[in-house]
N, C-alpha and C. Protein backbone atom coordinates (compact mmCIF):
# COMPACT_ATOMS: atom_id res chain seq x y z
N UNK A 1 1.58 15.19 16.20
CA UNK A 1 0.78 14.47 15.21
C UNK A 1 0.93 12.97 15.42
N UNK A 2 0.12 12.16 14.82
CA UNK A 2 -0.23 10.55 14.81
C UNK A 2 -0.85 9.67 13.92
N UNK A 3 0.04 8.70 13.90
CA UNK A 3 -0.42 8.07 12.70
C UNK A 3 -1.69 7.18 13.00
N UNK A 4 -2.10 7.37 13.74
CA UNK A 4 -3.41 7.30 14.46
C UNK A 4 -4.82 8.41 14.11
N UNK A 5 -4.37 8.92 13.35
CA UNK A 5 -5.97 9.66 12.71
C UNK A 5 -6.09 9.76 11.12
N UNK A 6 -5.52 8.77 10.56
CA UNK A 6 -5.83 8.93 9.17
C UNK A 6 -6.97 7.69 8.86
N UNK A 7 -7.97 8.12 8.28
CA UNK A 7 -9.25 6.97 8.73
C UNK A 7 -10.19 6.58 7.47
N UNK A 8 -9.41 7.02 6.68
CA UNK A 8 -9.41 6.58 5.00
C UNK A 8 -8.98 7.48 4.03
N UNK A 9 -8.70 6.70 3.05
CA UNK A 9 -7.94 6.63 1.87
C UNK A 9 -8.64 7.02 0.62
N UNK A 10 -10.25 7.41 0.66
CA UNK A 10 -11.10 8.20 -0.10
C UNK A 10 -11.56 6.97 -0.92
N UNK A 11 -11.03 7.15 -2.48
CA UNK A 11 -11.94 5.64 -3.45
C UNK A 11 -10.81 4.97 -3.66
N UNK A 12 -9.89 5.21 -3.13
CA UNK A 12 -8.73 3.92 -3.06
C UNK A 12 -8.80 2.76 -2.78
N UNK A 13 -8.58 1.23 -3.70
CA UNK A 13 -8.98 0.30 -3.20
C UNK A 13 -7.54 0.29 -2.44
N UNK A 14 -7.57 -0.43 -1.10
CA UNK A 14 -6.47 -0.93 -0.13
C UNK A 14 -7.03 -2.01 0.16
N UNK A 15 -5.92 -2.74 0.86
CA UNK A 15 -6.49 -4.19 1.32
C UNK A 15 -7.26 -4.18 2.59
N UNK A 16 -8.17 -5.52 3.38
CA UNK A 16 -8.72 -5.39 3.60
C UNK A 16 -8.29 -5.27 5.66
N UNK A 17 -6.59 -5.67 5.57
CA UNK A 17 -6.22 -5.45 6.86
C UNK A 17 -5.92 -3.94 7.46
N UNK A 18 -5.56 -3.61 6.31
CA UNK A 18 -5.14 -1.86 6.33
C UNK A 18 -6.76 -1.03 6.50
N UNK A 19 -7.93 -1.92 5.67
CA UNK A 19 -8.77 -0.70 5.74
C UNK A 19 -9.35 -0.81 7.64
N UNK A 20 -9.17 -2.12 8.23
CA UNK A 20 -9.26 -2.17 9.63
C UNK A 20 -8.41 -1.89 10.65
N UNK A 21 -6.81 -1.65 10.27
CA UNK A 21 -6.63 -0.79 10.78
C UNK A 21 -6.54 0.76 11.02
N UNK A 22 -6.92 1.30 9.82
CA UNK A 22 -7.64 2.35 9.45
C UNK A 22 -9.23 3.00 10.41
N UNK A 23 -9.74 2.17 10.18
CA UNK A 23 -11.11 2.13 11.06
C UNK A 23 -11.06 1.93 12.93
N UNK A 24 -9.84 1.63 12.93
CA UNK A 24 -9.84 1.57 14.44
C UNK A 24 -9.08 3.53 14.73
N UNK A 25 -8.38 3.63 14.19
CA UNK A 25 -8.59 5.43 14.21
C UNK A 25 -9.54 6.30 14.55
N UNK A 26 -11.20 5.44 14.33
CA UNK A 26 -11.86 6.55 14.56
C UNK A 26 -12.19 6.88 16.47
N UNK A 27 -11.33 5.97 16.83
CA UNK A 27 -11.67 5.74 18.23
C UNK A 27 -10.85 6.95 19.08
N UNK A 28 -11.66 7.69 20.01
CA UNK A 28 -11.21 8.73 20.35
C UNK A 28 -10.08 8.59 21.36
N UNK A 29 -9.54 7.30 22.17
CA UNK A 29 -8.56 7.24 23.04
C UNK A 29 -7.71 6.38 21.88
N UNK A 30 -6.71 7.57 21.78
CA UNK A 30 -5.51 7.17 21.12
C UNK A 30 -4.84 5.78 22.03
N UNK A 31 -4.44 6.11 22.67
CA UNK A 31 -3.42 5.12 23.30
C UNK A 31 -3.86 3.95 23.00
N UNK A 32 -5.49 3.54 23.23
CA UNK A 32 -5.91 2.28 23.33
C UNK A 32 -6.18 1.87 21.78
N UNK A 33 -6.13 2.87 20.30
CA UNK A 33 -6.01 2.93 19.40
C UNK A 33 -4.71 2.23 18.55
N UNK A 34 -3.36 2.57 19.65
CA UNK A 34 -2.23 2.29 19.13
C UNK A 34 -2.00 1.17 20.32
N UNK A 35 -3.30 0.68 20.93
CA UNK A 35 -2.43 -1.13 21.86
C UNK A 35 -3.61 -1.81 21.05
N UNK A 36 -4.50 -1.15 20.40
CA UNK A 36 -5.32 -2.22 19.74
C UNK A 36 -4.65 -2.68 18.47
N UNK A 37 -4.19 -1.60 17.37
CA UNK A 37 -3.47 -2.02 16.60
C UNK A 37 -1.97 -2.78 17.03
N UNK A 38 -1.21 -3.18 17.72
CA UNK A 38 -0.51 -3.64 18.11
C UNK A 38 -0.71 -5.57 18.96
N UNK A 39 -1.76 -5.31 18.90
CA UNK A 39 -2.36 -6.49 19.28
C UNK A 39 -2.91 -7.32 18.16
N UNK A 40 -3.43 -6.08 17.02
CA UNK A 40 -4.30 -7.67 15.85
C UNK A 40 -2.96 -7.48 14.83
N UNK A 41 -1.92 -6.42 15.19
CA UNK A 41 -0.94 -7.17 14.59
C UNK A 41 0.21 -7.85 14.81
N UNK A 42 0.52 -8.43 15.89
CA UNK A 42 0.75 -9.31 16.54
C UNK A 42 0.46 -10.36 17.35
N UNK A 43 0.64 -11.49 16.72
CA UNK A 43 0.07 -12.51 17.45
C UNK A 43 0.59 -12.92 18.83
N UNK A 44 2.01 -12.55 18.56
CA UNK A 44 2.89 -13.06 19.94
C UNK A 44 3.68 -11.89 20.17
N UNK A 45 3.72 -10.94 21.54
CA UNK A 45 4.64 -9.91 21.66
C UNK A 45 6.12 -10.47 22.22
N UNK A 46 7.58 -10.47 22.14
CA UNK A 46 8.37 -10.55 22.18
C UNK A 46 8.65 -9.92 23.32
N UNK A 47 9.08 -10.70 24.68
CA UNK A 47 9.57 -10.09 25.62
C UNK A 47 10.90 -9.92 25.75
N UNK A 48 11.79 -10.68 25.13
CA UNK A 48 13.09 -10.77 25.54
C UNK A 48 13.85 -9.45 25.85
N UNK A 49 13.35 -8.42 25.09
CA UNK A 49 14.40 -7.11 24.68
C UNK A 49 13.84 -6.86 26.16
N UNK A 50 13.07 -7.06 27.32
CA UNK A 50 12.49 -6.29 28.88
C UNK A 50 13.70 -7.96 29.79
N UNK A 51 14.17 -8.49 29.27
CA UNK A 51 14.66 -9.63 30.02
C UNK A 51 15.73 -8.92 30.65
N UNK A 52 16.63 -7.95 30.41
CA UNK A 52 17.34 -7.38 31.22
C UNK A 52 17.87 -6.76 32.26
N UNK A 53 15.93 -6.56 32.49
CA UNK A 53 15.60 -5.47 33.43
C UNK A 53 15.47 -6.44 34.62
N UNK A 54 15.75 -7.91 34.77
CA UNK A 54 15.31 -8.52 35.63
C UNK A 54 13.74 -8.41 35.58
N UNK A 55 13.25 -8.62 36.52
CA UNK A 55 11.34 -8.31 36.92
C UNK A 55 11.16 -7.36 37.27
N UNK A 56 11.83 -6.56 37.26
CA UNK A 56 11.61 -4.96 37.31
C UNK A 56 9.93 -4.67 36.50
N UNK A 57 10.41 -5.08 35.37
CA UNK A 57 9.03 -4.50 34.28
C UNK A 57 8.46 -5.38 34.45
N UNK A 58 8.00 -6.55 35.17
CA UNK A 58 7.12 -7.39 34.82
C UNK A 58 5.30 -6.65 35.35
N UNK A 59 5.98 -6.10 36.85
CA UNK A 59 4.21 -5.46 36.91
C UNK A 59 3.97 -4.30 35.77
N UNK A 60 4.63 -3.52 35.11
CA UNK A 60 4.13 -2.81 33.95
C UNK A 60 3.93 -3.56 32.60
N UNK A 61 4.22 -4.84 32.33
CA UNK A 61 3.91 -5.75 31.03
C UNK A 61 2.51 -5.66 31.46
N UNK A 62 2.24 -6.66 32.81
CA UNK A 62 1.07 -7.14 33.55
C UNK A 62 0.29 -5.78 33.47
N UNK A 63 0.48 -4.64 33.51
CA UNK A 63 -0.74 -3.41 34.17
C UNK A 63 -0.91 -3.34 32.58
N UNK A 64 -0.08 -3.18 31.78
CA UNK A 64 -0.42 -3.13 30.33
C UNK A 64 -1.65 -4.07 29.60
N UNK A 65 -0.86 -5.29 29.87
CA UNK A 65 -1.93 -6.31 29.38
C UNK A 65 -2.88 -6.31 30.03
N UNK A 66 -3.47 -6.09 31.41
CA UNK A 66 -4.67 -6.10 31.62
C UNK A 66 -5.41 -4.58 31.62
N UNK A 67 -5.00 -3.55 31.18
CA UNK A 67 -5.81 -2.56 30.19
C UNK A 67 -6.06 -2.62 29.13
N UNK A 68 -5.52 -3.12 28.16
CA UNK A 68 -5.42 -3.45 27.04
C UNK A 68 -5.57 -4.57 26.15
N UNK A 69 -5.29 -5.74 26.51
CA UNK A 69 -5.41 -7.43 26.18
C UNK A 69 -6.32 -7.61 26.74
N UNK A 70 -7.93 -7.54 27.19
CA UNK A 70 -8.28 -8.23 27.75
C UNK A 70 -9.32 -9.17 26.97
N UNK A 71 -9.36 -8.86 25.88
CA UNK A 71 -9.78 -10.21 25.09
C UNK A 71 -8.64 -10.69 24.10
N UNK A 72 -8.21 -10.93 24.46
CA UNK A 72 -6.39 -11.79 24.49
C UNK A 72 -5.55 -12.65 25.26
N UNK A 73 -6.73 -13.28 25.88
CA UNK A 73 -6.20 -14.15 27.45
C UNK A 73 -4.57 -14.79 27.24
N UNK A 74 -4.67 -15.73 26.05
CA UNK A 74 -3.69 -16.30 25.09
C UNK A 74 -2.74 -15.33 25.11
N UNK A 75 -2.12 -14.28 24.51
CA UNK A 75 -1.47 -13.46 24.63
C UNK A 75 -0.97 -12.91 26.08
N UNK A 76 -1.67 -12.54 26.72
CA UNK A 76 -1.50 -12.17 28.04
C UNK A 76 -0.49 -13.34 28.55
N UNK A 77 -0.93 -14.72 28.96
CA UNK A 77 -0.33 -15.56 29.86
C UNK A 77 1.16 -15.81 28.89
N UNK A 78 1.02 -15.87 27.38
CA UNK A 78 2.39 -16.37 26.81
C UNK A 78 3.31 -15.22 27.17
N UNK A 79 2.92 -14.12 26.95
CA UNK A 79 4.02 -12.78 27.35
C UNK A 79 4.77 -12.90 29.12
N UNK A 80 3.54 -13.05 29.79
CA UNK A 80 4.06 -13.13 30.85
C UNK A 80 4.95 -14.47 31.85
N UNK A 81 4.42 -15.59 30.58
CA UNK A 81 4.90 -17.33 31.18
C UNK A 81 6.84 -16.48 30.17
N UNK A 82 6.87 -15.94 29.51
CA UNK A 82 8.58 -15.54 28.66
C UNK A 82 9.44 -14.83 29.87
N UNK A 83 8.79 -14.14 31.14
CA UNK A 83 9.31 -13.85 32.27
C UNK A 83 10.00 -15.00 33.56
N UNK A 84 9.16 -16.12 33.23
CA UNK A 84 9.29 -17.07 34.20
C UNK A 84 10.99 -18.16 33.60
């Protein structure tokens, strides 16, 4: 199961960030469901906790963000300039 298919709340008023992330549920590729919500709710992703790995992970940040971020240019280069 996923918290990725609940796609309203019936005559419940909710606010108006929840009812959009709500509405992005109805999208049939999960994955890109749960990097879209992860993206309008975050402005800046936090690399440090992958700093360990050396650059190991840096081409999987990079293959990530460019499936996923790509109208997020901003995002993309700050995640990946936290490697340098």
């Amino acid at each position: 199961n996923s918290n990725h298919t609940l796609q309203d709340l019936g005559y419940y008023r909710i606010p108006e960030d929840v009812e959009r992330m709500l509405s992005l549920n109805k999208g049939k590729n999960k994955s890109r469901v749960a990097a879209n919500k992860i993206l309008q709710a975050h402005r800046h992703l936090d690399m440090s906790p992958l700093f360990g790995s050396e650059l190991d992970l840096l081409p999987r940040v990079v293959a990530w963000l460019d499936r996923f971020a790509e109208s997020r240019p901003d995002l993309k280069l700050s995640s990946i300039f936290e490697f340098v």
